[in-house]
PDB file of N, CA and C in Angstrom:
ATOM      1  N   UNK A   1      -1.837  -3.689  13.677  1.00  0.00           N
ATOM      2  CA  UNK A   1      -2.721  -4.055  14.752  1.00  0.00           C
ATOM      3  C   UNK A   1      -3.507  -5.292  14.364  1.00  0.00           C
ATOM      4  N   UNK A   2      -3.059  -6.387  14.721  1.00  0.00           N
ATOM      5  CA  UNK A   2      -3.421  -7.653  14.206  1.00  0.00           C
ATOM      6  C   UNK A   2      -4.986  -7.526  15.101  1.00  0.00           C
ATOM      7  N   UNK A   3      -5.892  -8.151  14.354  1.00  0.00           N
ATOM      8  CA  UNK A   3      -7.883  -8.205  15.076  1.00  0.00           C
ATOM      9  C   UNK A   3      -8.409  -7.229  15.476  1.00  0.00           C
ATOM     10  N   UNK A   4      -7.887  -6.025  15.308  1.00  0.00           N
ATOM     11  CA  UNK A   4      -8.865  -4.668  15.177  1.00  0.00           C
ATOM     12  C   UNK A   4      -9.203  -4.638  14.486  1.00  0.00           C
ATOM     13  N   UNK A   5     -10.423  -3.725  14.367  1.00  0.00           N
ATOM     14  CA  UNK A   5     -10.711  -3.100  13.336  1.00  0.00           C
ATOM     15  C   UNK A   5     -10.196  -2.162  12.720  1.00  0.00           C
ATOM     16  N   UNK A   6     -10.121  -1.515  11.442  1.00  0.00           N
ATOM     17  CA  UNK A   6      -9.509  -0.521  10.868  1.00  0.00           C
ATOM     18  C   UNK A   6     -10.429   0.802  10.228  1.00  0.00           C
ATOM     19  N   UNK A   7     -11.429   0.208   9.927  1.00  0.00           N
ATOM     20  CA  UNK A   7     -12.414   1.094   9.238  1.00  0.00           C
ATOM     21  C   UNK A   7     -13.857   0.786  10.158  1.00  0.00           C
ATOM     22  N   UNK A   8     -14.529   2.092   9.437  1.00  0.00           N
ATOM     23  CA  UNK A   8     -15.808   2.061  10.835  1.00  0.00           C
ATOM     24  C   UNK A   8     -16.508   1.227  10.064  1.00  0.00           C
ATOM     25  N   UNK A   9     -16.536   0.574   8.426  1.00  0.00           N
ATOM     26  CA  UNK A   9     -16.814  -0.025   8.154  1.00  0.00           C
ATOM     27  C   UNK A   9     -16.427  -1.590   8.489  1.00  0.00           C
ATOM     28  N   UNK A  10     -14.959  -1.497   8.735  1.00  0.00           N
ATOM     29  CA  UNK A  10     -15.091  -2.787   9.347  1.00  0.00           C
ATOM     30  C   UNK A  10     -15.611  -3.175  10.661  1.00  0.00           C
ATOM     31  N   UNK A  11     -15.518  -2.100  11.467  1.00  0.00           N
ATOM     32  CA  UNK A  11     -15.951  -2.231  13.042  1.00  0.00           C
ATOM     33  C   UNK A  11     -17.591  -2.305  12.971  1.00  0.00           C
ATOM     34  N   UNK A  12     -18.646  -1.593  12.136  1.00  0.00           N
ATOM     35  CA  UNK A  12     -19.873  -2.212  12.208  1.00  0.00           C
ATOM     36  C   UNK A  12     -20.334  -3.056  10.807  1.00  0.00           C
ATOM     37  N   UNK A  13     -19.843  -3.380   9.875  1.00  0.00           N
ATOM     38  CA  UNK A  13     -20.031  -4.300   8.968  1.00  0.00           C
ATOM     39  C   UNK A  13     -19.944  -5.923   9.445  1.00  0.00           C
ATOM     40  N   UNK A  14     -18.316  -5.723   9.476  1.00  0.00           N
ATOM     41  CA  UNK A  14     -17.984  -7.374   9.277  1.00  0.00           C
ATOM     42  C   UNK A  14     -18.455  -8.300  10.550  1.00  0.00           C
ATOM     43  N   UNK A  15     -19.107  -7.544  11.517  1.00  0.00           N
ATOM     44  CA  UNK A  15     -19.027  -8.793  12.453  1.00  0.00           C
ATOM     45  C   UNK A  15     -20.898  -8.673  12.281  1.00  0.00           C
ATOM     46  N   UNK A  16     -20.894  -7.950  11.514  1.00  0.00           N
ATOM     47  CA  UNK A  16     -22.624  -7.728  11.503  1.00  0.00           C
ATOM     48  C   UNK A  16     -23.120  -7.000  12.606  1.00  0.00           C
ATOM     49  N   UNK A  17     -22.976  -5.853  12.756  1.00  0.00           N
ATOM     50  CA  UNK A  17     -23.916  -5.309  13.887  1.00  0.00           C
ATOM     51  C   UNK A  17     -24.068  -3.822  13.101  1.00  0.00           C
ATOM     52  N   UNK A  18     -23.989  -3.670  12.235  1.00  0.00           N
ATOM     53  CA  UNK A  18     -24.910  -2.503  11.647  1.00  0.00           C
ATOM     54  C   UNK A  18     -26.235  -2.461  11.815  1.00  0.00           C
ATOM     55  N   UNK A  19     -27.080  -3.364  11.571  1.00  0.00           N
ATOM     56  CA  UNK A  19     -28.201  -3.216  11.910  1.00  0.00           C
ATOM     57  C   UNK A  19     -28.554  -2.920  13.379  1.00  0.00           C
ATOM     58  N   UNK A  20     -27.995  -3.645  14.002  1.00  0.00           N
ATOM     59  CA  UNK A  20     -28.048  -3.470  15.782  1.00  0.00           C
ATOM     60  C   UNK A  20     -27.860  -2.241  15.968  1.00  0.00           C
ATOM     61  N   UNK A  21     -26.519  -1.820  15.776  1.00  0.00           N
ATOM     62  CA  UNK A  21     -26.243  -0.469  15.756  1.00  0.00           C
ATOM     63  C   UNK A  21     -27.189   0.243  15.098  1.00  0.00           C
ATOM     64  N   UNK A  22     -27.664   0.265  13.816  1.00  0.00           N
ATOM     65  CA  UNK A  22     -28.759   1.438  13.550  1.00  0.00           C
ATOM     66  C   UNK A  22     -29.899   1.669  14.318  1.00  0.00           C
ATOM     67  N   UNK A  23     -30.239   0.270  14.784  1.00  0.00           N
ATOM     68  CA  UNK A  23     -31.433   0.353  16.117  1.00  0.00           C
ATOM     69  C   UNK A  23     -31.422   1.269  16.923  1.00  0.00           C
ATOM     70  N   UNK A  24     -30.381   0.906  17.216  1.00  0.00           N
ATOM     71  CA  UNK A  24     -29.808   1.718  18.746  1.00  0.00           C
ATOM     72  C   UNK A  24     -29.871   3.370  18.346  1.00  0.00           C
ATOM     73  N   UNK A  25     -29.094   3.530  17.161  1.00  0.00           N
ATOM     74  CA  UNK A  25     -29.049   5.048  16.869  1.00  0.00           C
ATOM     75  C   UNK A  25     -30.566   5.843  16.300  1.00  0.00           C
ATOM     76  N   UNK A  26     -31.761   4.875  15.510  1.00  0.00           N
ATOM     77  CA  UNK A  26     -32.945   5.404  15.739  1.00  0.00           C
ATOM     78  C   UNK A  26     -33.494   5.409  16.838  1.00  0.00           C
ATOM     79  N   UNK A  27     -32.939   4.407  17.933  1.00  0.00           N
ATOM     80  CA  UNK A  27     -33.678   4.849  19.177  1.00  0.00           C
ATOM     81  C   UNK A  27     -33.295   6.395  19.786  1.00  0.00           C
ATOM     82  N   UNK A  28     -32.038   6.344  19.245  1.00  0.00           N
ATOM     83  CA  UNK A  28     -31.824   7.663  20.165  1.00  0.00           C
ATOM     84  C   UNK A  28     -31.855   9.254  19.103  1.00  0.00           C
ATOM     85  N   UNK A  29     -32.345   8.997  17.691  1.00  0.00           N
ATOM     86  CA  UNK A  29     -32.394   9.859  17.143  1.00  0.00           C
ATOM     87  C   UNK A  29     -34.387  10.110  17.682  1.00  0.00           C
ATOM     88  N   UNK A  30     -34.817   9.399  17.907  1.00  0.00           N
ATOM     89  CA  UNK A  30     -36.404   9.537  18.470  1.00  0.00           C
ATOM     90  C   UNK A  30     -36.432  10.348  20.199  1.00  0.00           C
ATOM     91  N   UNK A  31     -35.281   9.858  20.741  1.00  0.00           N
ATOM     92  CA  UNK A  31     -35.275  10.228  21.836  1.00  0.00           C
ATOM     93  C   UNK A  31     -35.181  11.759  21.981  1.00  0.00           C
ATOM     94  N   UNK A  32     -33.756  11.871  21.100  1.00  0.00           N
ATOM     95  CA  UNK A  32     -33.015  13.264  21.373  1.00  0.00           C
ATOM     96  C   UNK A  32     -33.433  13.810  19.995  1.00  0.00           C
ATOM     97  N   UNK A  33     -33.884  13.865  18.865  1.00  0.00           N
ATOM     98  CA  UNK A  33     -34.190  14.797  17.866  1.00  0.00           C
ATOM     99  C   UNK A  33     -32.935  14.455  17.118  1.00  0.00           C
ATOM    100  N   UNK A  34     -32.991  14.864  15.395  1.00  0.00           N
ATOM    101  CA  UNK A  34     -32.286  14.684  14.482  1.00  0.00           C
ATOM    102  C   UNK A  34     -30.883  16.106  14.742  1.00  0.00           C
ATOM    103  N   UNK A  35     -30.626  16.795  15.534  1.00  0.00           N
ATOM    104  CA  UNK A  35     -29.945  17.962  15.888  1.00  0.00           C
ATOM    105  C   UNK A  35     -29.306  17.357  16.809  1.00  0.00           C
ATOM    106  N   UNK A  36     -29.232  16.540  17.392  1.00  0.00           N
ATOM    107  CA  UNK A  36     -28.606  15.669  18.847  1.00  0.00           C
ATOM    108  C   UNK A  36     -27.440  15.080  18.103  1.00  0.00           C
ATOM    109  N   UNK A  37     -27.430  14.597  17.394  1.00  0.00           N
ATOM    110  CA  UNK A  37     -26.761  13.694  17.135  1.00  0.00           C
ATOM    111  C   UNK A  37     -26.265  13.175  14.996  1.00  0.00           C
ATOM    112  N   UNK A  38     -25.448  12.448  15.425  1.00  0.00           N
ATOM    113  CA  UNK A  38     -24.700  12.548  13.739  1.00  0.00           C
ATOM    114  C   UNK A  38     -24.156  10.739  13.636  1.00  0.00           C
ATOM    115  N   UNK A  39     -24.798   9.681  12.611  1.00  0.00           N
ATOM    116  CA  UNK A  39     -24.291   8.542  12.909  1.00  0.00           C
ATOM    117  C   UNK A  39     -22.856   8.316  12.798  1.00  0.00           C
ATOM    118  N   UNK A  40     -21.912   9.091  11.879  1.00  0.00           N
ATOM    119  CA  UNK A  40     -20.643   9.209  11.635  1.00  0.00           C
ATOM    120  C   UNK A  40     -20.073   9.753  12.969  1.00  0.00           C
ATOM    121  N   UNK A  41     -20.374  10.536  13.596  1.00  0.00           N
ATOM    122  CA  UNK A  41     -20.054  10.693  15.468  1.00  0.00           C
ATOM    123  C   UNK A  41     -20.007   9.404  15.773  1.00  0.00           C
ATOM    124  N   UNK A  42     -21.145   8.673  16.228  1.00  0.00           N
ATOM    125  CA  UNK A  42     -21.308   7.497  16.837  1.00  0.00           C
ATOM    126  C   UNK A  42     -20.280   6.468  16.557  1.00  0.00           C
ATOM    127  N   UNK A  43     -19.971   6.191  15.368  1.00  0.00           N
ATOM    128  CA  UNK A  43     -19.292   5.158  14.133  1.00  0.00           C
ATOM    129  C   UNK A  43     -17.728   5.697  14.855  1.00  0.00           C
ATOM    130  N   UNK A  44     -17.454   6.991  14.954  1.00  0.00           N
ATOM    131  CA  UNK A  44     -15.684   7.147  15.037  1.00  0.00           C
ATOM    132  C   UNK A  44     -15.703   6.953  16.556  1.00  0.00           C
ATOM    133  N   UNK A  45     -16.392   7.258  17.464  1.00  0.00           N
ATOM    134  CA  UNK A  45     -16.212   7.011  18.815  1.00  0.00           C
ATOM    135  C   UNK A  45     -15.942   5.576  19.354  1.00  0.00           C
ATOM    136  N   UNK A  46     -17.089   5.038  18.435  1.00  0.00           N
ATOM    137  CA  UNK A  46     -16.854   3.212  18.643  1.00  0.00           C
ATOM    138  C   UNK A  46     -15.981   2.804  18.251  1.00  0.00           C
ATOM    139  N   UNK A  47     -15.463   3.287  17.029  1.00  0.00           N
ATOM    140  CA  UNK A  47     -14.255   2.443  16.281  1.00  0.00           C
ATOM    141  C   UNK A  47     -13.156   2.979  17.077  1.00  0.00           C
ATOM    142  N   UNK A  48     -12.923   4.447  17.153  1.00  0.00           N
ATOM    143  CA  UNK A  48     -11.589   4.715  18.287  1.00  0.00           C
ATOM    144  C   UNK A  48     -12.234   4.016  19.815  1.00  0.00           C
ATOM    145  N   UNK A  49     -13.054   3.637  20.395  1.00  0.00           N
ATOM    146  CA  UNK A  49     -12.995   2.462  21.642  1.00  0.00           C
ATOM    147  C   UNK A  49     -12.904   1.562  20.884  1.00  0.00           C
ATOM    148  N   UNK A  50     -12.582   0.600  20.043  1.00  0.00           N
ATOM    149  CA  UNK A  50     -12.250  -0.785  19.834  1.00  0.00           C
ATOM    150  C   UNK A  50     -10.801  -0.767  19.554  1.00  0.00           C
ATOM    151  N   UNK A  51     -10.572   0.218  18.700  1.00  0.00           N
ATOM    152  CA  UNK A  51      -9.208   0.440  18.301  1.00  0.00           C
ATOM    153  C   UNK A  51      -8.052   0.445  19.405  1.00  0.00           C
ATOM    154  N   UNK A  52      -8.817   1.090  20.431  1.00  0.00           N
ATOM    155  CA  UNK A  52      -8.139   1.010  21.845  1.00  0.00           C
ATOM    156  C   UNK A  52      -8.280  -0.265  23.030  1.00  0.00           C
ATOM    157  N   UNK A  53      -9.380  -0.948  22.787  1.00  0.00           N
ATOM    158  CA  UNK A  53      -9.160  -1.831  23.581  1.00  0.00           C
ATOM    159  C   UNK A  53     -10.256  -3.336  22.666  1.00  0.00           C
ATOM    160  N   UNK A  54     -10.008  -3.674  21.487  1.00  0.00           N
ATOM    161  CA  UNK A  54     -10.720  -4.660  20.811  1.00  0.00           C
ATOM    162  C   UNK A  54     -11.429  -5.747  21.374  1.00  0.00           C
ATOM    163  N   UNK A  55     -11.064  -6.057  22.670  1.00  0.00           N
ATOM    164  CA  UNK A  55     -12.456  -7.030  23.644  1.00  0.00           C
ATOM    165  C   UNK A  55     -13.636  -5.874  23.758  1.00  0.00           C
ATOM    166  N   UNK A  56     -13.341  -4.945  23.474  1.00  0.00           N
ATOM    167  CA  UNK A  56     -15.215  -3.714  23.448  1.00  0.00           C
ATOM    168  C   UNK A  56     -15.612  -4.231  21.886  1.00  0.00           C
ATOM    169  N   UNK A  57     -15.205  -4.869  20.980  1.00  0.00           N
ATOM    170  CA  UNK A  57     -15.949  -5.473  20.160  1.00  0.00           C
ATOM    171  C   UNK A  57     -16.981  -6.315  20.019  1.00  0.00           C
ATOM    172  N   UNK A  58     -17.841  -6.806  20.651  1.00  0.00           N
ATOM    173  CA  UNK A  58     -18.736  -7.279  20.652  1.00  0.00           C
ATOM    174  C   UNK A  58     -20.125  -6.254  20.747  1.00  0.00           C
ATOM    175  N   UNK A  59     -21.462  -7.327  20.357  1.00  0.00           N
ATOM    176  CA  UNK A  59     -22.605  -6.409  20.485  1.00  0.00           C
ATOM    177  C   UNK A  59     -23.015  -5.948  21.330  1.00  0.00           C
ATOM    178  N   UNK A  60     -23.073  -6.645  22.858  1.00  0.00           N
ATOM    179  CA  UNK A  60     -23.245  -6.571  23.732  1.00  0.00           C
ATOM    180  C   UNK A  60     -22.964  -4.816  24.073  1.00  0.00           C
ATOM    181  N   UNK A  61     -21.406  -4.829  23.888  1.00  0.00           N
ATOM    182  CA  UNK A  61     -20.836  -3.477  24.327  1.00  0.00           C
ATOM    183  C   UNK A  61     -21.019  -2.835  23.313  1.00  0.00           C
ATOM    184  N   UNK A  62     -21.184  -2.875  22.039  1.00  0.00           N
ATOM    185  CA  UNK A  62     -21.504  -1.617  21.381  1.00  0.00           C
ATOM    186  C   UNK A  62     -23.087  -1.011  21.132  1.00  0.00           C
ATOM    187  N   UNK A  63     -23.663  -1.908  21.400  1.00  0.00           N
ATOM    188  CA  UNK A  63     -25.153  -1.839  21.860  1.00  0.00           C
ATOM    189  C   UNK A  63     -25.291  -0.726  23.155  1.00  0.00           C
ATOM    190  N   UNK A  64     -24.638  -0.867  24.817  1.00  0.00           N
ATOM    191  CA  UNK A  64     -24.984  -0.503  25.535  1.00  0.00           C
ATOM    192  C   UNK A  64     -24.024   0.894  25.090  1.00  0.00           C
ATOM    193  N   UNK A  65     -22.896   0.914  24.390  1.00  0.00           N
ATOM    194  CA  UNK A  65     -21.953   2.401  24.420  1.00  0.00           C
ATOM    195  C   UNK A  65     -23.136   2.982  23.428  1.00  0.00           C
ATOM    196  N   UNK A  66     -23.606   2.958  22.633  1.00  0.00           N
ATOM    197  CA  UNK A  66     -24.541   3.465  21.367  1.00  0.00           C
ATOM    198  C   UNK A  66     -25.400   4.238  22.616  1.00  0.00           C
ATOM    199  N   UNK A  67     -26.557   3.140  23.347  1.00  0.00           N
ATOM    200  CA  UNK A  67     -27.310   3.880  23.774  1.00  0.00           C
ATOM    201  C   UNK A  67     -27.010   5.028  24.915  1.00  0.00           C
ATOM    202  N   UNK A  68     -25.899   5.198  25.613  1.00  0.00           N
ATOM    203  CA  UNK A  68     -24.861   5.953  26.003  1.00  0.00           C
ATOM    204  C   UNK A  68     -24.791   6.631  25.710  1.00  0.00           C
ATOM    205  N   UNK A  69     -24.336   7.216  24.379  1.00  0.00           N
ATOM    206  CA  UNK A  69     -24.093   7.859  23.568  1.00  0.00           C
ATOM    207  C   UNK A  69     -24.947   8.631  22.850  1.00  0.00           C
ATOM    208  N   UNK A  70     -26.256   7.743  22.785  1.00  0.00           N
ATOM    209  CA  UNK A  70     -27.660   8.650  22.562  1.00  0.00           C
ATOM    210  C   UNK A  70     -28.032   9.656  23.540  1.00  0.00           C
ATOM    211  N   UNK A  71     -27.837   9.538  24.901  1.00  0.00           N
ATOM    212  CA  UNK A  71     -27.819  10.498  26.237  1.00  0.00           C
ATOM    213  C   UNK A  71     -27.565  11.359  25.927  1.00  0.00           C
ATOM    214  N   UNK A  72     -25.608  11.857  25.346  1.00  0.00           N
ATOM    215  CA  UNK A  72     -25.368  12.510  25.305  1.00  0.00           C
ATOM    216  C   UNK A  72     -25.730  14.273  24.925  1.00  0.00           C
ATOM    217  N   UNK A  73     -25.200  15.739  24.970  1.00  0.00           N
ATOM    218  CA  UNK A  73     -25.816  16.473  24.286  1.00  0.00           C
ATOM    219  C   UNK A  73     -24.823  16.499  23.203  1.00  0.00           C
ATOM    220  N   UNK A  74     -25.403  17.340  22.080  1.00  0.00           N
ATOM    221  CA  UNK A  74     -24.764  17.210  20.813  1.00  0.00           C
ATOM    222  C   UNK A  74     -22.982  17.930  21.151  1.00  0.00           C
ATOM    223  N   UNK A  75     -22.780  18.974  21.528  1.00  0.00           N
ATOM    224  CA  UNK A  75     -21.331  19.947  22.582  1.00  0.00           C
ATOM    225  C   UNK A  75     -20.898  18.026  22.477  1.00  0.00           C
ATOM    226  N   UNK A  76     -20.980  17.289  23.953  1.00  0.00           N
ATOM    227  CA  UNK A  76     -20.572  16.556  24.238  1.00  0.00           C
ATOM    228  C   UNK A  76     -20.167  15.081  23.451  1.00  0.00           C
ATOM    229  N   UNK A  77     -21.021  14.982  22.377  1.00  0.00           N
ATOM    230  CA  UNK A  77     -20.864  14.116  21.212  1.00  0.00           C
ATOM    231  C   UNK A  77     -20.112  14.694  20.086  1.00  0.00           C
ATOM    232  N   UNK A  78     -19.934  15.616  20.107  1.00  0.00           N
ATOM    233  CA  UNK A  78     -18.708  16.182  19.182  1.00  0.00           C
ATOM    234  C   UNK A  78     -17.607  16.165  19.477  1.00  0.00           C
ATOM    235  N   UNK A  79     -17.329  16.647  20.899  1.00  0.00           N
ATOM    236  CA  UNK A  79     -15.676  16.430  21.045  1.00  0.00           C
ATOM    237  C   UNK A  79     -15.472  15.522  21.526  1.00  0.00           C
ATOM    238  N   UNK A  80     -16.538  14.266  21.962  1.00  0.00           N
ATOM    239  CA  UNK A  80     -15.918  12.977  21.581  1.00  0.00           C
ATOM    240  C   UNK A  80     -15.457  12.322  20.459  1.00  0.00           C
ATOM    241  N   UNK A  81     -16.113  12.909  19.701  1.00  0.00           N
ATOM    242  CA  UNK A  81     -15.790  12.017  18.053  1.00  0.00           C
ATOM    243  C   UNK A  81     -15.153  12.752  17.969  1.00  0.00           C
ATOM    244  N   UNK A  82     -14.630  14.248  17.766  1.00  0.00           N
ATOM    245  CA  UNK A  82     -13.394  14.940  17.184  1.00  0.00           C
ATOM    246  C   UNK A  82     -12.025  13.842  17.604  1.00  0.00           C
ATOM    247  N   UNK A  83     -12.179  14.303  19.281  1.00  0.00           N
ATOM    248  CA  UNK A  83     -11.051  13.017  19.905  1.00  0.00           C
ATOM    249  C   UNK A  83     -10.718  11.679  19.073  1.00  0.00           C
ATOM    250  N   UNK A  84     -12.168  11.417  18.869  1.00  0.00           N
ATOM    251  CA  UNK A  84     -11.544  10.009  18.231  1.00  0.00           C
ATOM    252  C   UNK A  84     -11.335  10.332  16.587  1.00  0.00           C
ATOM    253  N   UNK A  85     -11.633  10.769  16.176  1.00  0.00           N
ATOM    254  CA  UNK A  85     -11.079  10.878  14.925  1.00  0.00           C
ATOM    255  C   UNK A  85      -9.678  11.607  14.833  1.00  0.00           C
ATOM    256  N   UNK A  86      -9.549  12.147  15.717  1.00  0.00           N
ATOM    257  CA  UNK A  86      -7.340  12.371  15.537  1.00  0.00           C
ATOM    258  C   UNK A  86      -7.066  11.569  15.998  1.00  0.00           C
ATOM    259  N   UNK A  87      -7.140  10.393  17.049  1.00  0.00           N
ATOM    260  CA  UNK A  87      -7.176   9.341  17.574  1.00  0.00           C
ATOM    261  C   UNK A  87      -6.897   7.587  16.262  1.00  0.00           C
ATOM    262  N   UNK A  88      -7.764   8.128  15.457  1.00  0.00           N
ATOM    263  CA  UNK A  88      -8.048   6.891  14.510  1.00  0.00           C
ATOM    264  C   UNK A  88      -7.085   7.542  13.763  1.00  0.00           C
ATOM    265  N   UNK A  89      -6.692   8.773  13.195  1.00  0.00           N
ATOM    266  CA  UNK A  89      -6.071   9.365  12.191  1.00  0.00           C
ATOM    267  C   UNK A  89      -4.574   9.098  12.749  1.00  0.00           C
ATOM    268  N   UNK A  90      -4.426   8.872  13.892  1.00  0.00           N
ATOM    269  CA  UNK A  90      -2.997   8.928  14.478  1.00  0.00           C
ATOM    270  C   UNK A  90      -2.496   7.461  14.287  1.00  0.00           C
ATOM    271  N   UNK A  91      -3.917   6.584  14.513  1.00  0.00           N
ATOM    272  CA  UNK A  91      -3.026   4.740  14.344  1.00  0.00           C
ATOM    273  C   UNK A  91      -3.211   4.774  12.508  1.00  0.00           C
ATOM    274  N   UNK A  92      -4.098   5.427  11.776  1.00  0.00           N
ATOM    275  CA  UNK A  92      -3.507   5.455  10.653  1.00  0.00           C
ATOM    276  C   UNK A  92      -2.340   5.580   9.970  1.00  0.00           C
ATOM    277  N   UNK A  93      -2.086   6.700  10.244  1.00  0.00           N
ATOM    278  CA  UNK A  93      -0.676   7.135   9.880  1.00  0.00           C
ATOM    279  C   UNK A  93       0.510   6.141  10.468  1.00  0.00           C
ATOM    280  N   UNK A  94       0.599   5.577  11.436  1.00  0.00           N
ATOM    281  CA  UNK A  94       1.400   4.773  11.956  1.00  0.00           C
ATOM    282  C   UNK A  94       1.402   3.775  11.472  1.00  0.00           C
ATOM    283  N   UNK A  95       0.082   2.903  10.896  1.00  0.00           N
ATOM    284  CA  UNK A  95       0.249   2.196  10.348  1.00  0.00           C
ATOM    285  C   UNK A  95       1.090   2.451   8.971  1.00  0.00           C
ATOM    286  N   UNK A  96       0.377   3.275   8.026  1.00  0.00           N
ATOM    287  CA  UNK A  96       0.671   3.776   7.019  1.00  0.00           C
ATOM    288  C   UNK A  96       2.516   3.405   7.212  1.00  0.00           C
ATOM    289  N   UNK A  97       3.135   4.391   8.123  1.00  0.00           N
ATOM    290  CA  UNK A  97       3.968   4.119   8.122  1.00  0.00           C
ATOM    291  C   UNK A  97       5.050   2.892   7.839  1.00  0.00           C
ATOM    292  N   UNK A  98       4.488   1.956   9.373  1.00  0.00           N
ATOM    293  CA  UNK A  98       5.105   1.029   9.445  1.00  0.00           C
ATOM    294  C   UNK A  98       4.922  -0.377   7.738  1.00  0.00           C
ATOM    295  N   UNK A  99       4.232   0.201   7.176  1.00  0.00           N
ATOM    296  CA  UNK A  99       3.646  -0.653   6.138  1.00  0.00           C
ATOM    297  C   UNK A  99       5.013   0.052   4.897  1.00  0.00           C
ATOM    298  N   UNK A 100       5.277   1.457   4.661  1.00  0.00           N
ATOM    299  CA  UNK A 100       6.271   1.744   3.921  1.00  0.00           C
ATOM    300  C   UNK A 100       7.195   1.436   4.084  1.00  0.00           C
ATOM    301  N   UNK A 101       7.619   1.440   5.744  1.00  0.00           N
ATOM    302  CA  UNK A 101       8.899   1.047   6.022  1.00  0.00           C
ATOM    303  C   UNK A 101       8.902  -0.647   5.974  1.00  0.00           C
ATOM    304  N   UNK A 102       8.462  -1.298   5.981  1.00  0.00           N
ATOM    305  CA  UNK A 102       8.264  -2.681   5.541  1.00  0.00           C
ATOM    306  C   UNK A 102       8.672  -3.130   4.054  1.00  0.00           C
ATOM    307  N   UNK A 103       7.808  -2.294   2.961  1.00  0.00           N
ATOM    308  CA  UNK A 103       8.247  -2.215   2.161  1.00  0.00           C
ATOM    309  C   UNK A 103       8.973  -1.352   1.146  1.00  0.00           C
ATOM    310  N   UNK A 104      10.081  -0.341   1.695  1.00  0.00           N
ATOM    311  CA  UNK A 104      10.615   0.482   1.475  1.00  0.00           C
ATOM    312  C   UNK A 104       9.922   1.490   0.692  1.00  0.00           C
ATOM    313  N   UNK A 105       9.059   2.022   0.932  1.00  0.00           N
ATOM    314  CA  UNK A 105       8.231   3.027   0.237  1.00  0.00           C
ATOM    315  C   UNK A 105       8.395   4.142   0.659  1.00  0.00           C
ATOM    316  N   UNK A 106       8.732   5.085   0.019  1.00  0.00           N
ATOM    317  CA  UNK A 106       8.339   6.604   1.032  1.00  0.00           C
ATOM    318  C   UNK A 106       7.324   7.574   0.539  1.00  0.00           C
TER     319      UNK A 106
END
């Protein structure tokens, strides 16, 4: 996947919006209480939406999905991130794949 991201580290590190993003997620850990919510939730939901459509990379949109996402109840922020984490685990492996079969590895 050529200009995705791959890691949730790369999706809020490298373009710099960790900090933005943490904003956003103390805003909504103030809003909704430390029981609402989990930043590793937040982190796999965003990275499986970029992974799926990489123009949602910017701050703009991960700014307004964050605070979105702060709304949520905790039920509803879980089996979003579950989703996306078999989601991210599924273009892993594919990659994985296609990278052995490239270089004959098994």
């Amino acid at each position: 996947m050529k200009n995705n991201s791959q890691t949730i580290a790369d999706l809020v590190v490298r373009e710099g919006f960790i900090l933005m993003i943490k904003d956003e997620l103390d805003r909504a850990y103030v809003k909704h209480g430390a029981e609402s919510w989990s930043r590793h939730e937040f982190y796999s939901i965003l990275l499986e939406e970029v992974v799926e459509d990489p123009k949602l990379n910017t701050k703009k949109y991960l700014a307004e999905r964050t605070g979105e996402l702060g709304k949520l109840k905790k039920q509803e922020l879980e089996k979003l991130a579950e989703k996306a984490k078999v989601r991210i685990e599924q273009v892993e492996n594919k990659e994985d794949s296609m990278i052995k079969q490239k270089y004959w590895v098994s």
